[in-house]
N, C-alpha and C. Protein backbone atom coordinates (compact mmCIF):
# COMPACT_ATOMS: atom_id res chain seq x y z
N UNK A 1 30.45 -6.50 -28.95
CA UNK A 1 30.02 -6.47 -27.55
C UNK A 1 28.89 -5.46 -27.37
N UNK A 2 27.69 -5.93 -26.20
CA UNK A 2 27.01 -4.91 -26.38
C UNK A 2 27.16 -3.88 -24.88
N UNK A 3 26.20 -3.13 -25.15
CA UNK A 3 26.19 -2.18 -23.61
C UNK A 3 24.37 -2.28 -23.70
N UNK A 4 24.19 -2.42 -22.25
CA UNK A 4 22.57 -2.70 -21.77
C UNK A 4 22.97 -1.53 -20.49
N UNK A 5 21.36 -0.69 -20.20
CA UNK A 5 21.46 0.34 -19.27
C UNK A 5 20.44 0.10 -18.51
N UNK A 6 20.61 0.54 -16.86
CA UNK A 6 19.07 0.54 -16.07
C UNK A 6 18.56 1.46 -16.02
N UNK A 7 16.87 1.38 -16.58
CA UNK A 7 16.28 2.22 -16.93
C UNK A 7 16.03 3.34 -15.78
N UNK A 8 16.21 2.45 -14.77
CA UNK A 8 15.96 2.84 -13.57
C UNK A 8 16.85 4.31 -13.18
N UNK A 9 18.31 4.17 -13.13
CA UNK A 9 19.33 4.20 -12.42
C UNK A 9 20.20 5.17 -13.42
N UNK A 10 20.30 4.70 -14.53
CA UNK A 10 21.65 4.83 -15.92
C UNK A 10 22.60 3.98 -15.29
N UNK A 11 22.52 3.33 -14.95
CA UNK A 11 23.56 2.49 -14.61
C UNK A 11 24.08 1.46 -15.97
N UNK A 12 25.36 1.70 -16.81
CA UNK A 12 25.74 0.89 -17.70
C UNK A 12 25.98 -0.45 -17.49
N UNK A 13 25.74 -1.58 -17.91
CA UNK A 13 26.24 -2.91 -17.88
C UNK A 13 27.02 -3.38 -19.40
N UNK A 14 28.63 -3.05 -19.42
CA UNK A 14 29.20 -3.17 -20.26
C UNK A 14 29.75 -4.70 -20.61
N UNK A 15 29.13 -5.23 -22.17
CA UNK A 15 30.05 -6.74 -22.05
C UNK A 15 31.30 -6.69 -21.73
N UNK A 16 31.79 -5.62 -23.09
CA UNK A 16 33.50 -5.29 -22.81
C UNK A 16 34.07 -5.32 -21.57
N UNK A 17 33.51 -4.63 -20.34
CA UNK A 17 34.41 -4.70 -19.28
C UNK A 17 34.25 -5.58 -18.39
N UNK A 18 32.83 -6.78 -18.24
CA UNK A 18 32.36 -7.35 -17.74
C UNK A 18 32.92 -8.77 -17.69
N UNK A 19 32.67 -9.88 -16.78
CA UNK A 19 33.83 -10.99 -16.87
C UNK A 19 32.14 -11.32 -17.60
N UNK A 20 31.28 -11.27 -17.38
CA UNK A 20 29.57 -12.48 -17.88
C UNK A 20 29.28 -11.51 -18.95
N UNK A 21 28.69 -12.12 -19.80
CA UNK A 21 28.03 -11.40 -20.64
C UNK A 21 26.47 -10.87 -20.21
N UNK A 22 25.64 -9.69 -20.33
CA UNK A 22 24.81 -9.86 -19.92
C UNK A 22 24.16 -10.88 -20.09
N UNK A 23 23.17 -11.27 -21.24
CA UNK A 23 22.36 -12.06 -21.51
C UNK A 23 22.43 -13.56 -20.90
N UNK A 24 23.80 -13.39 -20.15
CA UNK A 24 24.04 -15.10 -19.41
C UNK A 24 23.94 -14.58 -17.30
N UNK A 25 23.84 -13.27 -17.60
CA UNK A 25 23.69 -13.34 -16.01
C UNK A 25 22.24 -13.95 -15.57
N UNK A 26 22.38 -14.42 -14.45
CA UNK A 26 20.84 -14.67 -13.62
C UNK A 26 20.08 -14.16 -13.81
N UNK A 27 18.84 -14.95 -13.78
CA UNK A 27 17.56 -14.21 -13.83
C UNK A 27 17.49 -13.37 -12.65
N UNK A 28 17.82 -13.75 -11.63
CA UNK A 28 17.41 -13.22 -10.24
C UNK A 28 19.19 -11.73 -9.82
N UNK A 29 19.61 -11.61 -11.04
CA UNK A 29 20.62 -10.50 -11.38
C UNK A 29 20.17 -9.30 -10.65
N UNK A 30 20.60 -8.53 -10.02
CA UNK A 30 19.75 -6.91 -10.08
C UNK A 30 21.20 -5.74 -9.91
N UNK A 31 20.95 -4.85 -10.51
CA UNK A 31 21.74 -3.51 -10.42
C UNK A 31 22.59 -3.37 -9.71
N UNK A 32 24.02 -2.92 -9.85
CA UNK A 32 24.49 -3.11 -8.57
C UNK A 32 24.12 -1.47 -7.63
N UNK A 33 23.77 -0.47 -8.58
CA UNK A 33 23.02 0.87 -8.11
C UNK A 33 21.86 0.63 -6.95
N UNK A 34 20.75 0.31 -8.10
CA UNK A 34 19.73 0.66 -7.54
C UNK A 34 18.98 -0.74 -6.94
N UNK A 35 19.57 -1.74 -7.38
CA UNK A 35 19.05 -2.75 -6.90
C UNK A 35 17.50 -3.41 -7.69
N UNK A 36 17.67 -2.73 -9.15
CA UNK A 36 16.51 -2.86 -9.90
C UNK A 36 16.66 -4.44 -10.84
N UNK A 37 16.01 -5.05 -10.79
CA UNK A 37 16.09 -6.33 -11.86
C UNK A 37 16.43 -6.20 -12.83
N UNK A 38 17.10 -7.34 -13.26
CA UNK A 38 17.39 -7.49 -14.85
C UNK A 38 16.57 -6.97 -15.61
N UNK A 39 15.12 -7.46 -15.98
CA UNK A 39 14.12 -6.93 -16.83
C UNK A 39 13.96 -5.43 -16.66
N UNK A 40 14.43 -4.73 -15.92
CA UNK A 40 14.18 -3.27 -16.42
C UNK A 40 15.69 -2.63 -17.38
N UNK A 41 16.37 -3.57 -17.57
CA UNK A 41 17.72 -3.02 -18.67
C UNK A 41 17.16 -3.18 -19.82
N UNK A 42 18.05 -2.03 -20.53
CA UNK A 42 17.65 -1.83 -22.49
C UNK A 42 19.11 -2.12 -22.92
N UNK A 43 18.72 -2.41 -23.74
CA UNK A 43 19.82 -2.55 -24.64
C UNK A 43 20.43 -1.62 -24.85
N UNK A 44 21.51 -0.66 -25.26
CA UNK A 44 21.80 0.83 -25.67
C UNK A 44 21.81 0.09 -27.12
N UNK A 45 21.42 0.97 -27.91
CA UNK A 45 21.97 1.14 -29.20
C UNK A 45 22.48 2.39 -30.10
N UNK A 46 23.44 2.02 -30.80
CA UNK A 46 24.01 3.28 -31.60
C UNK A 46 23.33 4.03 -32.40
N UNK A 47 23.54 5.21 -32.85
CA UNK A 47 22.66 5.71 -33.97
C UNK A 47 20.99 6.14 -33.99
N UNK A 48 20.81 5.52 -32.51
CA UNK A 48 19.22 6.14 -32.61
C UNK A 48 18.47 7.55 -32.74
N UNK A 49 17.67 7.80 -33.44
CA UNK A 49 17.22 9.19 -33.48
C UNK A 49 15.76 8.93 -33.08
N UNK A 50 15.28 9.29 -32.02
CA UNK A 50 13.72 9.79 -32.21
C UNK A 50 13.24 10.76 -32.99
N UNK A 51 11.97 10.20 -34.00
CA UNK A 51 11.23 10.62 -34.98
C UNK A 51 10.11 11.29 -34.12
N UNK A 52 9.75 12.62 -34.13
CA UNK A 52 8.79 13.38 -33.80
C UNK A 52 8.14 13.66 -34.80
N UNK A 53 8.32 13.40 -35.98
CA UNK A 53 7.51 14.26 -37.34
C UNK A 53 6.32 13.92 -37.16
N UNK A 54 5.76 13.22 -36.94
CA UNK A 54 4.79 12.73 -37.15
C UNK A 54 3.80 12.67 -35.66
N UNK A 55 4.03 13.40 -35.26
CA UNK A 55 3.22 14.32 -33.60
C UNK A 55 1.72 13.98 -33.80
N UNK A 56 1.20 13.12 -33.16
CA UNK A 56 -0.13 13.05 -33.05
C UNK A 56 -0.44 13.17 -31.67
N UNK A 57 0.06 13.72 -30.61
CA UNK A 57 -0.40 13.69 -29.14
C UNK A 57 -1.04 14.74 -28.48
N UNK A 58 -1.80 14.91 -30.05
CA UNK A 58 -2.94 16.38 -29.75
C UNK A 58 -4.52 15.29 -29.95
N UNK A 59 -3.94 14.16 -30.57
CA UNK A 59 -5.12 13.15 -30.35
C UNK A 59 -5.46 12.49 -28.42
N UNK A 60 -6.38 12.95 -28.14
CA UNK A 60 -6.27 13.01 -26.61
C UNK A 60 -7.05 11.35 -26.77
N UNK A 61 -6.35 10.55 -25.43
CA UNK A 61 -6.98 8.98 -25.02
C UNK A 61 -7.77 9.53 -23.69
N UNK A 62 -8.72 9.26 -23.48
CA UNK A 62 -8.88 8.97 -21.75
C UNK A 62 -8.66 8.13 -20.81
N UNK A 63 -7.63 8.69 -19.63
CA UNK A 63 -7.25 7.49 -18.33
C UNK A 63 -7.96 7.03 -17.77
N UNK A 64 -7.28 6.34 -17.70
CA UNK A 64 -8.10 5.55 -16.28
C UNK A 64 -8.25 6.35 -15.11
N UNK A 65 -9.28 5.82 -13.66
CA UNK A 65 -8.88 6.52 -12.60
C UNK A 65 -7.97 6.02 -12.06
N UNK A 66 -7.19 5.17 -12.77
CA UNK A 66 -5.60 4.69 -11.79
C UNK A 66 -5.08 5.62 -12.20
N UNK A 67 -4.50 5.97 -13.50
CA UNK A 67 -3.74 6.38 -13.82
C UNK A 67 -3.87 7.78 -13.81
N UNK A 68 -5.11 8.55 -13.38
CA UNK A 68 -4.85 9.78 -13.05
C UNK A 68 -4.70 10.13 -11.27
N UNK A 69 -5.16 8.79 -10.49
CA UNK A 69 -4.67 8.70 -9.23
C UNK A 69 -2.93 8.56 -8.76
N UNK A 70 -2.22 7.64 -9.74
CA UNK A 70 -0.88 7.98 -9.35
C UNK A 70 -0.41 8.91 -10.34
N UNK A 71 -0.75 9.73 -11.31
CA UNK A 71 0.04 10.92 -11.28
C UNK A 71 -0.56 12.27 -10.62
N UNK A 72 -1.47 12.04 -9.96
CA UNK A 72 -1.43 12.78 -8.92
C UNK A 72 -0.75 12.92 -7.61
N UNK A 73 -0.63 11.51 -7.14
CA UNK A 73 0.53 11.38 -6.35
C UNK A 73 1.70 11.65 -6.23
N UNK A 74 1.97 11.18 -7.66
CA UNK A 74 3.64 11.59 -7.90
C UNK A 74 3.88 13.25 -8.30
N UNK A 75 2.50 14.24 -8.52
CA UNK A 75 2.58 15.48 -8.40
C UNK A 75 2.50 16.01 -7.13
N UNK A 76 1.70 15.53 -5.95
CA UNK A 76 1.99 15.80 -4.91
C UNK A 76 3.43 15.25 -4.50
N UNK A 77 3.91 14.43 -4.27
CA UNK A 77 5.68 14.40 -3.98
C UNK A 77 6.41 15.04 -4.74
N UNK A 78 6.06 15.99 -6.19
CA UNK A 78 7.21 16.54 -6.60
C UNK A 78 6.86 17.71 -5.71
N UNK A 79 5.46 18.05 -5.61
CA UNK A 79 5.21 19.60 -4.29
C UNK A 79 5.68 19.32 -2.70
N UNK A 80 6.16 18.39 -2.45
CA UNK A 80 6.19 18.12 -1.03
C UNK A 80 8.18 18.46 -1.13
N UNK A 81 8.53 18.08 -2.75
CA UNK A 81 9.96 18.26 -2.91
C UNK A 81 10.46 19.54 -2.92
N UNK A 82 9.38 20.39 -3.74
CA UNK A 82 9.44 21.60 -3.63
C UNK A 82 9.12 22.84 -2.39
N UNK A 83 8.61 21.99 -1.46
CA UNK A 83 8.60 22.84 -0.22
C UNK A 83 6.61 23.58 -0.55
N UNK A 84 6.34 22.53 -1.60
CA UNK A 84 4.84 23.81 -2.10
C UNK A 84 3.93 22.86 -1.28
N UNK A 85 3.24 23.30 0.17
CA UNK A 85 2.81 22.18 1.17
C UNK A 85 0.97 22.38 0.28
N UNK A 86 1.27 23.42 0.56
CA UNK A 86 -0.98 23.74 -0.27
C UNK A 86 -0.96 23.38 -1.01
N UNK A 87 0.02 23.01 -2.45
CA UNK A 87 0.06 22.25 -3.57
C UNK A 87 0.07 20.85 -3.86
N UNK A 88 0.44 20.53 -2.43
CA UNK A 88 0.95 18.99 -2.29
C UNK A 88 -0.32 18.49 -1.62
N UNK A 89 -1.13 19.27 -0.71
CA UNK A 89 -2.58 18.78 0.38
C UNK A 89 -3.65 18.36 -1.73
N UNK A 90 -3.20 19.70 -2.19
CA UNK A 90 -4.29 19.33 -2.81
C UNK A 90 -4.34 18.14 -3.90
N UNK A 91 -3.00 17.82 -4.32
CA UNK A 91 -2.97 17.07 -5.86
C UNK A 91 -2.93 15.85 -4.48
N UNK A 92 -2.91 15.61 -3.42
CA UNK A 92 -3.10 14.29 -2.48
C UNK A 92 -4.41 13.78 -2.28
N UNK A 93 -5.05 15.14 -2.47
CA UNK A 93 -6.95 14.87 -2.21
C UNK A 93 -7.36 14.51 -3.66
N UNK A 94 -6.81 14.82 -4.99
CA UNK A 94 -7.31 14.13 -5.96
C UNK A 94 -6.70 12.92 -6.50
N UNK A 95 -5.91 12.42 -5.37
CA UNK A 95 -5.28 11.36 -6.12
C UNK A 95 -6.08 10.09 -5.38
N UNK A 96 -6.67 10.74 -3.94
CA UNK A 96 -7.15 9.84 -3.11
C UNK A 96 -8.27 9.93 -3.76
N UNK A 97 -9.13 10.68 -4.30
CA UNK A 97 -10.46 11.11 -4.72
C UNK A 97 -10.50 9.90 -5.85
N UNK A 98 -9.38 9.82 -6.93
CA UNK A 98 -8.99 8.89 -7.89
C UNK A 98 -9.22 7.53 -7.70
N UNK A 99 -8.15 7.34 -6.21
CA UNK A 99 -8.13 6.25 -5.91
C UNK A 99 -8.91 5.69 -5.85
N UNK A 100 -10.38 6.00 -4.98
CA UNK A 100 -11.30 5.48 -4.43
C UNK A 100 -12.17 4.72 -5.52
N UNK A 101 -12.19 5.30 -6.76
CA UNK A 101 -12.74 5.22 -7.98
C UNK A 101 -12.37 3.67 -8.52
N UNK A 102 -11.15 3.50 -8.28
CA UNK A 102 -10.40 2.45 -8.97
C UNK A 102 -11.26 0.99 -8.21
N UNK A 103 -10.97 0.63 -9.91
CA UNK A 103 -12.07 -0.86 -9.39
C UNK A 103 -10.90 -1.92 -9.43
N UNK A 104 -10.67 -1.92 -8.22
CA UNK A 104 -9.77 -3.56 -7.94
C UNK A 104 -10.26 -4.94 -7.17
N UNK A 105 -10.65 -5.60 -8.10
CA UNK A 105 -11.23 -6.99 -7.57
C UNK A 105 -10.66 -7.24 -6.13
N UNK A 106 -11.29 -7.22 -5.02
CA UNK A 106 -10.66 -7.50 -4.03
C UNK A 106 -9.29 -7.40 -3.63
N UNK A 107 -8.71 -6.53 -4.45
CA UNK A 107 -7.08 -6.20 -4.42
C UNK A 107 -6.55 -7.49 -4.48
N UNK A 108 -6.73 -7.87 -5.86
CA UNK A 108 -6.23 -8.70 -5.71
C UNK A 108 -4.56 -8.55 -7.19
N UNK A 109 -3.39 -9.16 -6.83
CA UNK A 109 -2.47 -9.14 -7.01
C UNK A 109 -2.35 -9.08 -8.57
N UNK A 110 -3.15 -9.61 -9.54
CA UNK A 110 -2.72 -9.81 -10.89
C UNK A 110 -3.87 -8.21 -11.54
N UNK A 111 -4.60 -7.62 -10.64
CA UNK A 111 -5.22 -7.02 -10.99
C UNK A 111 -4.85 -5.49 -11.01
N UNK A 112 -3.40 -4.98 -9.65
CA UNK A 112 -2.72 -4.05 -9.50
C UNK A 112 -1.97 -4.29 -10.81
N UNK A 113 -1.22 -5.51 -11.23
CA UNK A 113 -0.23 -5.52 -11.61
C UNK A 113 -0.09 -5.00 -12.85
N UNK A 114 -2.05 -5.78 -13.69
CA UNK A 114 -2.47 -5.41 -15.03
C UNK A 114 -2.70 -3.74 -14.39
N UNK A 115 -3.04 -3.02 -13.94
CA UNK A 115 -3.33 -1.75 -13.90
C UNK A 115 -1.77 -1.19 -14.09
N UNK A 116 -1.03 -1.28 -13.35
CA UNK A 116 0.09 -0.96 -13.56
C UNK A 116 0.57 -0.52 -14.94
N UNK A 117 0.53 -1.62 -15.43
CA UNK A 117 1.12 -1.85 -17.10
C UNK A 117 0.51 -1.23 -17.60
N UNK A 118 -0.97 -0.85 -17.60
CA UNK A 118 -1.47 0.05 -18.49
C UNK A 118 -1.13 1.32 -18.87
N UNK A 119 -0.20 1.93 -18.12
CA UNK A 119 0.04 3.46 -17.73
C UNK A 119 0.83 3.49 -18.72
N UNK A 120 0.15 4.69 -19.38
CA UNK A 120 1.52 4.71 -20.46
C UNK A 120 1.37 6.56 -20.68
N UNK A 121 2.90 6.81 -20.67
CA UNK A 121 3.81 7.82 -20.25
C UNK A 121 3.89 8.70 -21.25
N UNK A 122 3.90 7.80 -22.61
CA UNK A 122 4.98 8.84 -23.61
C UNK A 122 4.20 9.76 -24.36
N UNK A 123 2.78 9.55 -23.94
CA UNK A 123 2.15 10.97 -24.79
C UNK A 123 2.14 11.87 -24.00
N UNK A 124 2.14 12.08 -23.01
CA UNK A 124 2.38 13.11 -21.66
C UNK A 124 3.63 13.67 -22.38
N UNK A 125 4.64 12.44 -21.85
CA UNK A 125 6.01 13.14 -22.04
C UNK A 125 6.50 13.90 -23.39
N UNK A 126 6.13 13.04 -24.40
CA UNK A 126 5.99 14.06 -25.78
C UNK A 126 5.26 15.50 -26.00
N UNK A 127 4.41 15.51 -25.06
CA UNK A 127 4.06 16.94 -24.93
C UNK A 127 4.66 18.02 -24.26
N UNK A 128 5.13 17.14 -22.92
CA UNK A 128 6.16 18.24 -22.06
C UNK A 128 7.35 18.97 -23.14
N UNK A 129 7.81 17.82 -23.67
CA UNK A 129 9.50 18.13 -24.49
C UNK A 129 9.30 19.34 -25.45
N UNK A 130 8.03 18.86 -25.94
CA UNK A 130 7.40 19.90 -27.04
C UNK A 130 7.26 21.39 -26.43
N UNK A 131 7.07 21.49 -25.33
CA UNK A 131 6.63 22.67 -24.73
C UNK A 131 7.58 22.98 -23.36
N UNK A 132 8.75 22.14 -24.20
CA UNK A 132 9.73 22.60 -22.49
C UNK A 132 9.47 22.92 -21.15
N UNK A 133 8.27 21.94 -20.58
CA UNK A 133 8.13 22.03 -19.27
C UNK A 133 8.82 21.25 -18.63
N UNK A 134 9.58 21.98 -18.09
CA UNK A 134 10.56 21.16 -17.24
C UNK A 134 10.18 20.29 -15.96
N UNK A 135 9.26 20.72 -15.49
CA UNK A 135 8.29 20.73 -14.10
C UNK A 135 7.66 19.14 -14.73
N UNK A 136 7.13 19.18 -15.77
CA UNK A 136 6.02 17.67 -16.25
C UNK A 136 7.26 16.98 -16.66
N UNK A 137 8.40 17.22 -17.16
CA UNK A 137 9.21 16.06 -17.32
C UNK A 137 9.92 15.36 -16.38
N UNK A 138 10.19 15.73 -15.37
CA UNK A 138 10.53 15.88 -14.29
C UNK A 138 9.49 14.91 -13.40
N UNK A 139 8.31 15.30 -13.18
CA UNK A 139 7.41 14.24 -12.85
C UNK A 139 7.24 12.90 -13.20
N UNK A 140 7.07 13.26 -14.90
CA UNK A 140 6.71 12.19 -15.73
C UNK A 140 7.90 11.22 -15.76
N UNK A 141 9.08 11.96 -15.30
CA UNK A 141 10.05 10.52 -15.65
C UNK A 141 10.42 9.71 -14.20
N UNK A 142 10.17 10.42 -12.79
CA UNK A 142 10.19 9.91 -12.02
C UNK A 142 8.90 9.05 -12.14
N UNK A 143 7.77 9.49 -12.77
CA UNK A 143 6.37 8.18 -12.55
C UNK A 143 6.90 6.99 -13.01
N UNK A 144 7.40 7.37 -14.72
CA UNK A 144 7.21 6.18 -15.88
C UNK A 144 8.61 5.17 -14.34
N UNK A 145 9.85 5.75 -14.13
CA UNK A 145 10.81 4.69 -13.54
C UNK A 145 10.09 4.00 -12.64
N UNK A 146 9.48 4.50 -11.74
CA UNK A 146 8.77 4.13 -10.41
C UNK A 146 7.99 3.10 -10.72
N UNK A 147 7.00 3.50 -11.88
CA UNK A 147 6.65 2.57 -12.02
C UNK A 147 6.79 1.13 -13.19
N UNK A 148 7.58 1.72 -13.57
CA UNK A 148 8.59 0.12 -13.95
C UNK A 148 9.27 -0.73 -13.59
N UNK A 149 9.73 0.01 -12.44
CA UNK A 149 10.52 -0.26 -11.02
C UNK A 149 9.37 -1.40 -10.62
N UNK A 150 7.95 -0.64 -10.30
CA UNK A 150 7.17 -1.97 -9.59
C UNK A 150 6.68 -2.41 -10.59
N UNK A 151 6.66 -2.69 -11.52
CA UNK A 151 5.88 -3.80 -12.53
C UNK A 151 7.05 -4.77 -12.36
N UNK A 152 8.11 -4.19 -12.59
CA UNK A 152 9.08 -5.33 -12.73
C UNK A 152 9.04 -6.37 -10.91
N UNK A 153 9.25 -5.51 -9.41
CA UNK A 153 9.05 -6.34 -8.75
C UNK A 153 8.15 -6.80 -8.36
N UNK A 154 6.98 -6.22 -8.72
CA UNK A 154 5.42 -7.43 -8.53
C UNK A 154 5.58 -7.97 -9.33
N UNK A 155 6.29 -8.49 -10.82
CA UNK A 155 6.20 -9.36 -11.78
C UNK A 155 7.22 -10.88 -10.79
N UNK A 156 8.59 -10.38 -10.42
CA UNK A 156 9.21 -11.20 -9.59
C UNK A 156 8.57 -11.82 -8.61
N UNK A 157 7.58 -10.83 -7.86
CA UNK A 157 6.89 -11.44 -6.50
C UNK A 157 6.02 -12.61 -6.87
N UNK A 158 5.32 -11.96 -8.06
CA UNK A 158 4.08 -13.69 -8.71
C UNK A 158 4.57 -14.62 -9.22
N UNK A 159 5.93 -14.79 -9.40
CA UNK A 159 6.98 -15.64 -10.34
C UNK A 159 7.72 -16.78 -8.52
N UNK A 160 7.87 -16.01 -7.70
CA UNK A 160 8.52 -16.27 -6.47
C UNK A 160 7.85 -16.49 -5.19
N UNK A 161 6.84 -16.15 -5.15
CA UNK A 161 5.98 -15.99 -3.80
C UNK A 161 6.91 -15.26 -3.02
N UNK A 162 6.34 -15.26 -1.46
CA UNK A 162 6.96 -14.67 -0.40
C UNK A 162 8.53 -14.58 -0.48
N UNK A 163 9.01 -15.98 -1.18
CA UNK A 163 10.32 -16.14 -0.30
C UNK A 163 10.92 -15.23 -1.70
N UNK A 164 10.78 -14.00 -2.49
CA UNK A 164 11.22 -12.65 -2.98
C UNK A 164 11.49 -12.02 -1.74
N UNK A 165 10.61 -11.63 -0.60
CA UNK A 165 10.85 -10.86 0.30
C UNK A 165 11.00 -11.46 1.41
N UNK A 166 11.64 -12.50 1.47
CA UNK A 166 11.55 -13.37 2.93
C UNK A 166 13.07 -13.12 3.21
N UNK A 167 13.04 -12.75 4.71
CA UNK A 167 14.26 -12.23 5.25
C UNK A 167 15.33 -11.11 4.90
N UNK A 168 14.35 -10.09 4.11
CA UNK A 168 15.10 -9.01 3.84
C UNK A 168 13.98 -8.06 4.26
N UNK A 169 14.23 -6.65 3.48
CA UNK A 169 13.43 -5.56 3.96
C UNK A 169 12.65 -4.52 2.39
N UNK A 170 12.01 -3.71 2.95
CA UNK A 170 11.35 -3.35 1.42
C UNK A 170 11.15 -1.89 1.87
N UNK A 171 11.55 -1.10 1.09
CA UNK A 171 11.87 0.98 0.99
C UNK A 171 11.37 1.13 -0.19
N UNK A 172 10.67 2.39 0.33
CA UNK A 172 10.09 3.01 -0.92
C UNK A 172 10.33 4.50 -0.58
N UNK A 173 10.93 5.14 -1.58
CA UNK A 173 11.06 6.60 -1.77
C UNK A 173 9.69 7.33 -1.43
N UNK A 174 9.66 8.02 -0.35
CA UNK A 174 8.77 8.65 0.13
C UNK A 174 8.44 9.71 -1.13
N UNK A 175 9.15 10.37 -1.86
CA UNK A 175 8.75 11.35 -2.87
C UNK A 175 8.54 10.82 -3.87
N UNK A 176 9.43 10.10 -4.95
CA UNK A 176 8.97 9.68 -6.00
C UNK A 176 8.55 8.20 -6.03
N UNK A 177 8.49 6.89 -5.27
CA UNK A 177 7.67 5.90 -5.05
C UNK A 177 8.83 4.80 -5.43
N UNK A 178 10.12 5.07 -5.51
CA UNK A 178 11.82 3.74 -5.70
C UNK A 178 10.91 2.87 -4.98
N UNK A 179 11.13 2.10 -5.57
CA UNK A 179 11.09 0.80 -4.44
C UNK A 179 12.52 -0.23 -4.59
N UNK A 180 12.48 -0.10 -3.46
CA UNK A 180 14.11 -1.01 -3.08
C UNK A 180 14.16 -2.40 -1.84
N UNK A 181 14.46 -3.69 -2.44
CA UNK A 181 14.35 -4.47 -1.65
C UNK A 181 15.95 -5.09 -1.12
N UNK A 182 16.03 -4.38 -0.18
CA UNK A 182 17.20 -5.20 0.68
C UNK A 182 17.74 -4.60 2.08
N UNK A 183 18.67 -5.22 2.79
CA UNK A 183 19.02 -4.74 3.96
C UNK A 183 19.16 -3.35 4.53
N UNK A 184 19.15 -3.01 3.83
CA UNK A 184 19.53 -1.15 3.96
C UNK A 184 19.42 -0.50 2.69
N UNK A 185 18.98 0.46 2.97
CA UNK A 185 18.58 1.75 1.68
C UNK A 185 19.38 2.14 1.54
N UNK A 186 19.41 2.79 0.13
CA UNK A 186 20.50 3.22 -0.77
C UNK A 186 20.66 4.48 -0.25
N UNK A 187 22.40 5.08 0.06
CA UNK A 187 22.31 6.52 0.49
C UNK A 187 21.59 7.56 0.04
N UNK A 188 21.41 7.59 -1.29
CA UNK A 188 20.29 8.51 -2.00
C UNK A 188 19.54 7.84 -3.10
N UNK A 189 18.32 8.18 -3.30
CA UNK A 189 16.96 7.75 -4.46
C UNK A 189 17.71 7.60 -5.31
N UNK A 190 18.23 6.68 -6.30
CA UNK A 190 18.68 7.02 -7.96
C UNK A 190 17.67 7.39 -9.17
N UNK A 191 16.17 7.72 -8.33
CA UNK A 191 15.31 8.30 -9.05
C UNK A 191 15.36 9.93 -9.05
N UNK A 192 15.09 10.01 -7.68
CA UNK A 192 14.87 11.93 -7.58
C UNK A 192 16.01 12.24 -6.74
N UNK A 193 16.93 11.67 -6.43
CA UNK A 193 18.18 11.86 -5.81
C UNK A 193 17.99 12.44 -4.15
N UNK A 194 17.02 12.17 -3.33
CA UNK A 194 17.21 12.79 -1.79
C UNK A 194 17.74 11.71 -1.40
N UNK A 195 17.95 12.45 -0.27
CA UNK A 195 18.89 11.84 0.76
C UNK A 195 18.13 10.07 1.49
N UNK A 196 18.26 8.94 2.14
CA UNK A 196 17.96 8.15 2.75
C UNK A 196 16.92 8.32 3.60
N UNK A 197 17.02 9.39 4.07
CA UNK A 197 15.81 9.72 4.99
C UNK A 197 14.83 9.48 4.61
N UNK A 198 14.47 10.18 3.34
CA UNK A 198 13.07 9.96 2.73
C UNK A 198 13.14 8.81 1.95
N UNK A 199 13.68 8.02 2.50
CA UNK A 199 13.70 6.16 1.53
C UNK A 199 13.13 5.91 3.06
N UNK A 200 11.78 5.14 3.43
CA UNK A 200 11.11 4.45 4.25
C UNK A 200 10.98 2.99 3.77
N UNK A 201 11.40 2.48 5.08
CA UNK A 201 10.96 1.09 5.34
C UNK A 201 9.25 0.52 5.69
N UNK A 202 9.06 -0.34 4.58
CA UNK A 202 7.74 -0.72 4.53
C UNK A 202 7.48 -1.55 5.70
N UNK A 203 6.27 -1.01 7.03
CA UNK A 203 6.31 -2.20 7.98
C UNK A 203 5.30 -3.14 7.66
């Protein structure tokens, strides 16, 4: 039997205790936590060790201006979490500064989505671990969920059209960027854990 987890959430999905096996639930399945899709579960597996020997994340890539626009964002909401308001005005002005930069074909839908996917996390995060900043891991893992969180439901939305969000409602974690689609928000983020309050309804 296996065990599959949301990447999102930690939320376990055990065969053993389960009447379905995963791999036979619905496509249209989601968390019973966080309300995150099937496609963001891993498999767990036993025995894994991450291999660091071989550390190359002193070889620097250059971002995009997406990708240094939303982790600026998501550094301003970890300062807005922290009560640091001058810290939060400013990493907001370079994320907008970022933004503006970003070349999106008429905003158009397959073009967020490819930007999205591009973002990739783990040389950041391999550096934090290395250097025990608690502060960048902390960021970095609310970004990487958030935004797997939305790759996965803009991947549903182009698969579904409207009727994904037809007759329900759509929240997004004001601090770290959850996105949650249904009748009511979850009592607290299962990303950065605040309270409902700061889960807003998208009008």
């Amino acid at each position: 039997m296996k065990k599959y987890q949301c990447s999102i959430c930690g939320y376990i999905y055990d065969d053993a205790k389960e009447k379905v096996k995963f791999e036979d639930l619905p496509d249209d399945w989601t968390c019973p936590i966080c309300g995150a899709p099937k496609a963001v579960f891993k498999e767990l597996k036993e025995d894994i060790k991450e291999q660091l020997d071989n550390d190359d994340s002193d070889s620097l890539t250059e971002m995009s201006n997406g990708e240094i626009a939303y982790i600026c964002f998501n550094l301003s909401k970890a300062c807005e979490k922290l009560y640091l308001e001058e810290e939060k005005d400013l990493f907001e002005k370079l994320a907008i500064h970022y933004m503006d930069k970003v070349d999106i074909k008429d905003g158009k839908l397959d073009d967020v989505y490819d930007m999205i996917n591009k973002c990739d996390f783990q040389r950041a995060m391999d550096k934090a671990v290395k250097y025990n900043d608690r502060g960048a891991k902390r960021v970095l893992n609310w970004a990487q969920k958030s935004t797997q969180l939305m790759s996965a439901v803009l991947k549903s939305y182009k698969e579904k059209g409207i009727d994904y969000i037809k007759n329900t409602k759509i929240w997004v974690c004001d601090i770290c960027g959850f996105i949650y689609i249904g009748d009511e928000a979850p009592k607290v983020c299962p990303i950065c854990k605040v309270p409902s309050l700061k889960i807003l309804e998208v009008k």
